[in-house]
N, C-alpha and C. Protein backbone atom coordinates (compact mmCIF):
# COMPACT_ATOMS: atom_id res chain seq x y z
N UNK A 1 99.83 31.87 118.71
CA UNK A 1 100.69 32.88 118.12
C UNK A 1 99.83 33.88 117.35
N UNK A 2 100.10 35.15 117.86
CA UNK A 2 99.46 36.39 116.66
C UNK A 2 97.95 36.44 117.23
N UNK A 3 97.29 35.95 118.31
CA UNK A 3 96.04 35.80 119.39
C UNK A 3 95.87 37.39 119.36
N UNK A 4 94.79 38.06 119.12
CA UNK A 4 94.16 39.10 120.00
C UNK A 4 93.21 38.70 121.01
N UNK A 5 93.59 39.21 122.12
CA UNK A 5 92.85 38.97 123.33
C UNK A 5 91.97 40.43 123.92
N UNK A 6 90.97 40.38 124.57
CA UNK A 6 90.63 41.88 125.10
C UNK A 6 89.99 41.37 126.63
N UNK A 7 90.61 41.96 127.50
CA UNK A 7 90.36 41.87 129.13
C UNK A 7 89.11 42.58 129.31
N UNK A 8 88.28 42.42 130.11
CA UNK A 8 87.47 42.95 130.80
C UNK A 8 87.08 42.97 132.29
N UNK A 9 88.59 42.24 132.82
CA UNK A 9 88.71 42.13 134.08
C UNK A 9 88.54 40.68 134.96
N UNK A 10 88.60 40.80 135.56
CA UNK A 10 88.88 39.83 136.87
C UNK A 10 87.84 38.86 136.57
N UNK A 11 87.90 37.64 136.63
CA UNK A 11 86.06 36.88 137.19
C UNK A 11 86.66 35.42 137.06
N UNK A 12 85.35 35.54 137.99
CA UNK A 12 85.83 33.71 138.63
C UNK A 12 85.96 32.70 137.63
N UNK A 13 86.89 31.47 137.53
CA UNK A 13 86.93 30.63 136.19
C UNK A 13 85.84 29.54 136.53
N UNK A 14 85.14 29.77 137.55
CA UNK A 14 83.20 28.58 137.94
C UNK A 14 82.03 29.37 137.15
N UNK A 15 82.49 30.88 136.79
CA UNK A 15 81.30 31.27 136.38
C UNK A 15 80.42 30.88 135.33
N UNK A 16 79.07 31.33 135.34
CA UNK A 16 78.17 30.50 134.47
C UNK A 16 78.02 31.53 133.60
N UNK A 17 76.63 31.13 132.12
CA UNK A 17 76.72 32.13 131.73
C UNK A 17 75.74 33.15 131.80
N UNK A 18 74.68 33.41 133.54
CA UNK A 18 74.14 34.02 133.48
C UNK A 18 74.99 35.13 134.41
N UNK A 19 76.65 34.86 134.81
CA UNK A 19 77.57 35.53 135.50
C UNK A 19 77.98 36.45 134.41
N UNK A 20 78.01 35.96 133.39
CA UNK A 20 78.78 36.66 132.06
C UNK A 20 78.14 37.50 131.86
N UNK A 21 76.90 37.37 131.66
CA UNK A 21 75.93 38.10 131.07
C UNK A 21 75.77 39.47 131.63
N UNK A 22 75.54 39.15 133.10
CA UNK A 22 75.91 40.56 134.27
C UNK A 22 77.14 40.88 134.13
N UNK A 23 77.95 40.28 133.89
CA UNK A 23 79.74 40.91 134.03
C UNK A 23 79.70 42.10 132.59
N UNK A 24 79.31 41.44 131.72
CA UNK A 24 78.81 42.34 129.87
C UNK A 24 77.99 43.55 130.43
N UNK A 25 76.84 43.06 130.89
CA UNK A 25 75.48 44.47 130.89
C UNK A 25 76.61 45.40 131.93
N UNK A 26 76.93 45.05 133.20
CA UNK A 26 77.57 46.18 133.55
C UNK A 26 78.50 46.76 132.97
N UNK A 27 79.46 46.23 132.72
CA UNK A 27 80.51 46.76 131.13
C UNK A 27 79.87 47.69 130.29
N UNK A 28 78.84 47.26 130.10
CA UNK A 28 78.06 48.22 128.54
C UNK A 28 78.41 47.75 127.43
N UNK A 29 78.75 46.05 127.40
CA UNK A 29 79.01 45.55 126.17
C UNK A 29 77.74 44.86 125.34
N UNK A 30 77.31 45.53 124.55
CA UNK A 30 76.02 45.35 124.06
C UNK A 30 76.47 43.90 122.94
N UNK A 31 75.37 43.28 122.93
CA UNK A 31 75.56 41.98 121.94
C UNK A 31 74.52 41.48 120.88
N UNK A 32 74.77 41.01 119.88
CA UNK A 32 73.47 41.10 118.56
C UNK A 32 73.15 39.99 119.10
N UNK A 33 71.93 39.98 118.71
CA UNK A 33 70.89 38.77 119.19
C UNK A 33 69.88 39.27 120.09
N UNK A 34 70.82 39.79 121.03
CA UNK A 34 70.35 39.91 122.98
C UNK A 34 70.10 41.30 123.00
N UNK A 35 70.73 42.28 122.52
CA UNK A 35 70.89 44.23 122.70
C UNK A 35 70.06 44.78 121.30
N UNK A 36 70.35 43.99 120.18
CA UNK A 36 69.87 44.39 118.85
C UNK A 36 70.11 43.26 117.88
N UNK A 37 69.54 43.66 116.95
CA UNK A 37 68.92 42.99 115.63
C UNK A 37 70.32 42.74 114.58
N UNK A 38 70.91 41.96 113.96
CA UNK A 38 72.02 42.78 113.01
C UNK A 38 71.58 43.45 112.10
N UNK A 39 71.41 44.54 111.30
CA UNK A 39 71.17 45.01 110.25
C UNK A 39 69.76 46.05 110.78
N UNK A 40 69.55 46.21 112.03
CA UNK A 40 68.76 47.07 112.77
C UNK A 40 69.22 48.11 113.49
N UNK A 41 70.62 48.00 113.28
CA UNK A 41 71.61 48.90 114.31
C UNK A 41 72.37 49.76 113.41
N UNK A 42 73.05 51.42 113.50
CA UNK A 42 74.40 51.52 112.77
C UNK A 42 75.38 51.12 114.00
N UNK A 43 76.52 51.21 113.40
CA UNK A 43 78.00 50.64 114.61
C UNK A 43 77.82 51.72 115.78
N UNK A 44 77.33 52.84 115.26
CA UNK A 44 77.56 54.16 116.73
C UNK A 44 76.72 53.46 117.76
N UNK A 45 75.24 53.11 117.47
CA UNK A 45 74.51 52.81 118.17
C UNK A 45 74.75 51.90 119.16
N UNK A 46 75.44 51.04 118.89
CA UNK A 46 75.87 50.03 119.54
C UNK A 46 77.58 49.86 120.19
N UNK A 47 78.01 50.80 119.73
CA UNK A 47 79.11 51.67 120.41
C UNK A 47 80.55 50.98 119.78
N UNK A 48 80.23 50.14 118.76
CA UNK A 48 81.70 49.90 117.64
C UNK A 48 82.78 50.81 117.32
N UNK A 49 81.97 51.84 117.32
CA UNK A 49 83.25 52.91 117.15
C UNK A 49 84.39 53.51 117.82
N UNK A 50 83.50 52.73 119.46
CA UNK A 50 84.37 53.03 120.67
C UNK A 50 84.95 51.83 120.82
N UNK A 51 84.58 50.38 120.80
CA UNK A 51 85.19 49.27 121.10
C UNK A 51 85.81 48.69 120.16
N UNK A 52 86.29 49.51 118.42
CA UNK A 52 87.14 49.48 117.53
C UNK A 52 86.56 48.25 116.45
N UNK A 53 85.24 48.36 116.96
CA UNK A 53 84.29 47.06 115.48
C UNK A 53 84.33 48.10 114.28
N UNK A 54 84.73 48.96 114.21
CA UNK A 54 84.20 49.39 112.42
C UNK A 54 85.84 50.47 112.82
N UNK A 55 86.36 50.11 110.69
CA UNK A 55 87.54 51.42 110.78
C UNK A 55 87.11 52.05 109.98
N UNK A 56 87.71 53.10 110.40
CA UNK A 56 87.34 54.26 110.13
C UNK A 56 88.70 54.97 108.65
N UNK A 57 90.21 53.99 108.69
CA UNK A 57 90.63 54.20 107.73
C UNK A 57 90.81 53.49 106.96
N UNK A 58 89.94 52.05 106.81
CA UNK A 58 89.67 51.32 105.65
C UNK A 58 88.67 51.78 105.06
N UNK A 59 88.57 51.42 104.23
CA UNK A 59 87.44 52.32 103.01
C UNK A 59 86.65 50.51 102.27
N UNK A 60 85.86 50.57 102.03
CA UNK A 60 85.09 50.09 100.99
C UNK A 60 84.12 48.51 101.52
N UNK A 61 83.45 48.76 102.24
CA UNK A 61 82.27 48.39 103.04
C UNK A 61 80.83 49.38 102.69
N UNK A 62 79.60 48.35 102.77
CA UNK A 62 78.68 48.81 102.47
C UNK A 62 78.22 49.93 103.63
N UNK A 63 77.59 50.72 103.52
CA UNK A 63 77.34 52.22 104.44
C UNK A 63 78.39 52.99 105.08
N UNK A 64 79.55 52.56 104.51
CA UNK A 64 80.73 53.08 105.20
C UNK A 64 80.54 55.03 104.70
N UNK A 65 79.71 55.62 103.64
CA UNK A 65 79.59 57.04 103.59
C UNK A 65 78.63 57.23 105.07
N UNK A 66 77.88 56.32 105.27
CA UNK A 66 76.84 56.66 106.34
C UNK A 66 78.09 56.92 107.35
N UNK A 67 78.03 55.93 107.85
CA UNK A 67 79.12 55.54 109.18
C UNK A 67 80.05 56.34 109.14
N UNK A 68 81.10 56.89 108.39
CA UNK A 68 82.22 57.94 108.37
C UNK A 68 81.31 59.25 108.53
N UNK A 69 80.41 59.74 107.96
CA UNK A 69 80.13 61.29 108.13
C UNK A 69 79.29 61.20 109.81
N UNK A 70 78.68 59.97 109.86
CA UNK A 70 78.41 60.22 111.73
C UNK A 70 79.58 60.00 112.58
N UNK A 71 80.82 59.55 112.03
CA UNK A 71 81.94 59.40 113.11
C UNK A 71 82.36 60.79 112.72
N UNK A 72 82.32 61.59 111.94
CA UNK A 72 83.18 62.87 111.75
C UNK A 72 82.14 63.84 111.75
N UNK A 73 81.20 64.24 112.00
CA UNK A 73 80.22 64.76 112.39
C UNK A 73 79.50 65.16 113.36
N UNK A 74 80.12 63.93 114.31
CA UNK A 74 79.17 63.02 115.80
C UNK A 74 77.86 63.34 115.65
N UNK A 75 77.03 62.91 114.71
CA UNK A 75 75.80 62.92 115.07
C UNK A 75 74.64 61.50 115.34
N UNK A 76 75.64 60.67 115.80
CA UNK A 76 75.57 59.61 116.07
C UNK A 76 74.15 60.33 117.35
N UNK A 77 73.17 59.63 117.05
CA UNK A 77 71.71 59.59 118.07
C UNK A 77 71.85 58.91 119.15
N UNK A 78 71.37 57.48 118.39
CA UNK A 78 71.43 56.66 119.42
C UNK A 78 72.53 55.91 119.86
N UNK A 79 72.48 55.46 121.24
CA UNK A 79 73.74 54.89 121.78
C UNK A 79 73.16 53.51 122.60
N UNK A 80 74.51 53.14 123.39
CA UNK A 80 74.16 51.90 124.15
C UNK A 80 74.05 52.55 125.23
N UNK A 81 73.21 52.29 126.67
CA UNK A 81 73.36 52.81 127.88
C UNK A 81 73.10 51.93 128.78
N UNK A 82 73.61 51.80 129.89
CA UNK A 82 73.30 51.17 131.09
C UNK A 82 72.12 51.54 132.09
N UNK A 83 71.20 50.51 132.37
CA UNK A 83 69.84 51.18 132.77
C UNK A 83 69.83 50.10 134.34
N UNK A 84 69.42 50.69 135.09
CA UNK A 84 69.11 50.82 136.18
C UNK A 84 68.12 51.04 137.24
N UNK A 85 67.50 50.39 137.84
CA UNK A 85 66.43 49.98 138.65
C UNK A 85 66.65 49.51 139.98
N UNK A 86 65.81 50.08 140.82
CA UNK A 86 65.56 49.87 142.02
C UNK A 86 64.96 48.34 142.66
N UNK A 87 64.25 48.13 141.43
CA UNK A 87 63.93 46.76 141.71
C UNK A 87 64.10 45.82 140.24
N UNK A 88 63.92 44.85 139.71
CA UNK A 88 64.17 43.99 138.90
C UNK A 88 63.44 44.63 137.75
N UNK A 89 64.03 44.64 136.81
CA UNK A 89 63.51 45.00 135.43
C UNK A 89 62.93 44.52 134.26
N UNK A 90 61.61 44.87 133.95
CA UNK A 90 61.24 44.19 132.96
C UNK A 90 61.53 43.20 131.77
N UNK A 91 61.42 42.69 131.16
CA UNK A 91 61.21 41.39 130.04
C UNK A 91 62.39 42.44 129.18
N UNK A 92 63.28 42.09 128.37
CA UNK A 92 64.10 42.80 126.96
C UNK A 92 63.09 42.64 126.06
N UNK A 93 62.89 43.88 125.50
CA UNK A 93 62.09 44.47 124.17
C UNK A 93 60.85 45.68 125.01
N UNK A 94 60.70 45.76 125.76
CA UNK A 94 60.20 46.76 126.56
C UNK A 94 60.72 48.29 126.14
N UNK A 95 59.88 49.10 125.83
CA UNK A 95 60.09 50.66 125.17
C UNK A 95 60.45 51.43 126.39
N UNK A 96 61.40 52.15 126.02
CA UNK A 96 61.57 52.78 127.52
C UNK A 96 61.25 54.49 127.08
N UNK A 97 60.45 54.93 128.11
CA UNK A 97 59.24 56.11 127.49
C UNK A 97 59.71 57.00 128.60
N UNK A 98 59.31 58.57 128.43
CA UNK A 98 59.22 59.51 129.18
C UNK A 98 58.18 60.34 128.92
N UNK A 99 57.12 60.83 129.75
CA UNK A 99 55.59 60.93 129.44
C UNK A 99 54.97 60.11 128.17
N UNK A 100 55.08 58.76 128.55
CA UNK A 100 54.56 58.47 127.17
C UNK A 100 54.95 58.19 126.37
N UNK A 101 56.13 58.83 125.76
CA UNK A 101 56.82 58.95 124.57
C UNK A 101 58.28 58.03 124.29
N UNK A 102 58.09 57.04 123.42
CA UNK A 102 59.43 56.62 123.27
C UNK A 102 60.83 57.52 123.45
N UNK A 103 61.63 56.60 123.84
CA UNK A 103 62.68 56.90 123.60
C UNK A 103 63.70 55.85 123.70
N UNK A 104 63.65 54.97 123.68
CA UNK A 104 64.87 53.39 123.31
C UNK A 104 63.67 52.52 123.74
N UNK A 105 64.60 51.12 123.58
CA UNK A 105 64.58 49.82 123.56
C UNK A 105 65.45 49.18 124.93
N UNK A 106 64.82 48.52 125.36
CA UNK A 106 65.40 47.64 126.57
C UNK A 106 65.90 46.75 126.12
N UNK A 107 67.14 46.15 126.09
CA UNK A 107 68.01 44.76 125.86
C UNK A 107 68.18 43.94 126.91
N UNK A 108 69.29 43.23 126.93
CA UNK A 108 69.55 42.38 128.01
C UNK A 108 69.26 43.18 129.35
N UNK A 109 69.18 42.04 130.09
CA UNK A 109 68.91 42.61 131.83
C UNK A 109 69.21 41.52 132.39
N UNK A 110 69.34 42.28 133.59
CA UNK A 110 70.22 41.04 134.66
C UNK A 110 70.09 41.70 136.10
N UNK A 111 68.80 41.23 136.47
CA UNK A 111 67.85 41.50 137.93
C UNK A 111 68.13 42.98 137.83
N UNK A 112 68.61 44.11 138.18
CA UNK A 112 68.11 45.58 138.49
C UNK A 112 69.34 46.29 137.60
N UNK A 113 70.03 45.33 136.84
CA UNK A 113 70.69 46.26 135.51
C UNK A 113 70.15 45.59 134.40
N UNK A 114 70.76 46.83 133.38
CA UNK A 114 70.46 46.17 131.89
C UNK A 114 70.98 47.46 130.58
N UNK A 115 70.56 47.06 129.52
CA UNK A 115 71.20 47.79 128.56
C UNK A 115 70.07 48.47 127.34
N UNK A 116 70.40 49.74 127.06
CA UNK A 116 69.68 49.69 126.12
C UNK A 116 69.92 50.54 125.20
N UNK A 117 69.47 50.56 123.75
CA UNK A 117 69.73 51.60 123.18
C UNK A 117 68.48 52.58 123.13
N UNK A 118 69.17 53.88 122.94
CA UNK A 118 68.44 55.08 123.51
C UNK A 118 68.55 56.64 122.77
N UNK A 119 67.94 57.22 122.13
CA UNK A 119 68.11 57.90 122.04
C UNK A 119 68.98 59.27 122.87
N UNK A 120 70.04 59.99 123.00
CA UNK A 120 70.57 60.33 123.79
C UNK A 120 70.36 61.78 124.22
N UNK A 121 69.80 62.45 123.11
CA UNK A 121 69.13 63.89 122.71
C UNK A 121 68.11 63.90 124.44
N UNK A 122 67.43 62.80 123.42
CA UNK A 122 65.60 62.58 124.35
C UNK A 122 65.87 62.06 126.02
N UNK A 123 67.02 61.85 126.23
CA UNK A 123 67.46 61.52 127.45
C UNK A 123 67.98 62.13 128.63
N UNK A 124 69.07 63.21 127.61
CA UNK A 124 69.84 64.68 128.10
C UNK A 124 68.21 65.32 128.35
N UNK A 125 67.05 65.60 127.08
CA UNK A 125 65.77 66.40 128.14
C UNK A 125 65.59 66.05 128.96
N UNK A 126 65.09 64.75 128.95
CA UNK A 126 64.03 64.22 130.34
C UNK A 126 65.39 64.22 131.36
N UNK A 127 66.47 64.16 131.67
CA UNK A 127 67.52 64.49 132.57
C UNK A 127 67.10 65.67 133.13
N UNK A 128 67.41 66.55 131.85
CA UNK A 128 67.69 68.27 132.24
C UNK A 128 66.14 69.02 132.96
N UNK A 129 65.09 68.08 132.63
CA UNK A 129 63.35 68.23 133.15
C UNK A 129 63.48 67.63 134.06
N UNK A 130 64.02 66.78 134.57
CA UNK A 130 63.70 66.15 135.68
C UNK A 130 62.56 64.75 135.47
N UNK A 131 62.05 64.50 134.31
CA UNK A 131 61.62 63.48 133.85
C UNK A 131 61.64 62.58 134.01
N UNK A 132 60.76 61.43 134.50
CA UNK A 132 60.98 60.09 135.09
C UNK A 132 61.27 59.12 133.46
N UNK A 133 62.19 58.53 133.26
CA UNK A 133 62.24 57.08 132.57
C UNK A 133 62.03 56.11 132.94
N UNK A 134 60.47 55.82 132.00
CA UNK A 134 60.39 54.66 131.99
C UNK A 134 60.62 53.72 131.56
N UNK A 135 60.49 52.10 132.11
CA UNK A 135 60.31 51.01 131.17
C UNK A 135 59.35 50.06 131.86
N UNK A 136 58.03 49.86 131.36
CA UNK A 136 56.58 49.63 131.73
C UNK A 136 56.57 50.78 132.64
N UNK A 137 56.31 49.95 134.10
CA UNK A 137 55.70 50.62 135.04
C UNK A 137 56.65 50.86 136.20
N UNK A 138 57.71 50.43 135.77
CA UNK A 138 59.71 50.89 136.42
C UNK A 138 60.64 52.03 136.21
N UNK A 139 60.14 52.70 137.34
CA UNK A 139 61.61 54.16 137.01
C UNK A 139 62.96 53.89 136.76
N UNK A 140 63.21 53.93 135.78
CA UNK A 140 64.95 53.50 135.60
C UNK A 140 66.22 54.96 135.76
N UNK A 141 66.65 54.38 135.45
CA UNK A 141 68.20 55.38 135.67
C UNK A 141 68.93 54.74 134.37
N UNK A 142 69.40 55.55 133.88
CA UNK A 142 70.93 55.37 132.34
C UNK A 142 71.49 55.86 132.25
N UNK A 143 72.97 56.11 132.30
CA UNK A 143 74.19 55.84 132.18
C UNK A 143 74.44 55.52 130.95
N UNK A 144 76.09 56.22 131.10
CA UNK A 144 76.74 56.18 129.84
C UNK A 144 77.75 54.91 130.15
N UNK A 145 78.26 54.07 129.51
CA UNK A 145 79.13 53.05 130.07
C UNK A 145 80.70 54.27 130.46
N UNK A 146 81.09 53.61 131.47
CA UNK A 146 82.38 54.42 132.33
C UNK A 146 83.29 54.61 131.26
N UNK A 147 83.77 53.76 130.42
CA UNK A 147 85.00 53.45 129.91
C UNK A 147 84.91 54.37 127.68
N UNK A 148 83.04 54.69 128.34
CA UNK A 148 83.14 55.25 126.82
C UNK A 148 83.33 57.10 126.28
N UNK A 149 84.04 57.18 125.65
CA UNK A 149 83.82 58.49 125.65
C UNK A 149 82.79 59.34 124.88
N UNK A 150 81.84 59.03 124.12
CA UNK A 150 80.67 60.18 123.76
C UNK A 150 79.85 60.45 125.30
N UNK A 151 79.92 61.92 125.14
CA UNK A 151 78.95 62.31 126.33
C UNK A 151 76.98 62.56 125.52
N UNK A 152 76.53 62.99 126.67
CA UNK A 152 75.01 63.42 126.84
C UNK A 152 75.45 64.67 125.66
N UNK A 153 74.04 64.69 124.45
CA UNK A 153 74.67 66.21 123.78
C UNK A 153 74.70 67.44 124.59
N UNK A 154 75.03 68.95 124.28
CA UNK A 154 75.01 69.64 124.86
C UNK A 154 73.88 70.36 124.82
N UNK A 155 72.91 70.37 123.22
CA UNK A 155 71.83 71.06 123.46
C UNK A 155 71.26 69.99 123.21
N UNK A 156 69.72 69.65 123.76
CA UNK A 156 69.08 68.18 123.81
C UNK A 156 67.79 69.10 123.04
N UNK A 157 66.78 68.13 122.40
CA UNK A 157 65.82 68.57 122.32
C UNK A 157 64.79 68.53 123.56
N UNK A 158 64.05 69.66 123.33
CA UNK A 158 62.93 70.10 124.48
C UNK A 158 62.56 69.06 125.04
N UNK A 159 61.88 69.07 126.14
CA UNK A 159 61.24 68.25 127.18
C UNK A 159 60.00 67.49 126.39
N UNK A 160 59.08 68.47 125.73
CA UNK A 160 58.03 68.11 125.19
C UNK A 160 58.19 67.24 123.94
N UNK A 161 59.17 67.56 122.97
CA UNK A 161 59.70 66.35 122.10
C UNK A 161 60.03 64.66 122.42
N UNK A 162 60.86 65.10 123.76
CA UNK A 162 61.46 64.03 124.86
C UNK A 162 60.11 63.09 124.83
């Protein structure tokens, strides 16, 4: 009685939990432990604000001035993204770079997907350049999860920042 439940769809009741794990990373449901650190993340980053972990009209939580002026602001940076590979993807904790240059963290993975948080600025460049992302020595692809609504910003910083 009084149960909140949240669907994420269909899946077999044999599955294990390295089924789950892929059923989550494709979702874009990022998880502490496995995606991030607790107390290493704000809620945007990890996309609470979209999957309803932090309110926005309760008041009196610690960083809640932080967290309210980036939900009413959107200057929320970093995000969660879905990353993608042609072939199997490196170890989680792997920097994922474009010439070089950081720009996120690799989380969970699950053979040629995975998750990460990412700067989204530095992502929209190397997009809009044509810029390969890396993670080691693996061209990836990232994605916004389907079901979330912040997009890519509209003005990104330069390529060379990227």
């Amino acid at each position: 009685k009084g149960a909140v439940t949240r669907s994420y769809g269909e899946t077999d009741k044999r599955s294990d939990v390295a089924a789950w794990q892929a059923f989550r990373i494709a979702g874009g449901i990022a998880e502490s432990g496995s995606d991030y650190q607790l107390g290493d993340a704000f809620p945007h980053d990890v996309l609470l604000d979209e999957t309803g972990g932090v309110g926005f009209k309760k008041g009196c939580y610690v960083g809640q001035e932080v967290v309210s002026r980036m939900q009413h602001r959107g200057t929320a940076r970093r995000r969660v993204l879905i990353v993608s590979a042609d072939g199997s993807l490196p170890a989680p904790g792997i920097e994922l770079t474009v010439e070089g240059r950081p720009v996120g963290m690799l989380g969970s993975t699950a053979g040629t997907i995975g998750l990460a948080i990412a700067r989204i600025d530095r992502i929209k460049a190397a997009l809009d350049a044509d810029l390969p992302i890396m993670a080691a020595d693996v061209p990836v692809t990232l994605a916004i999860p389907g079901w979330a609504k912040f997009a890519f910003p509209q003005e990104a910083v330069s390529a060379e920042e990227a």
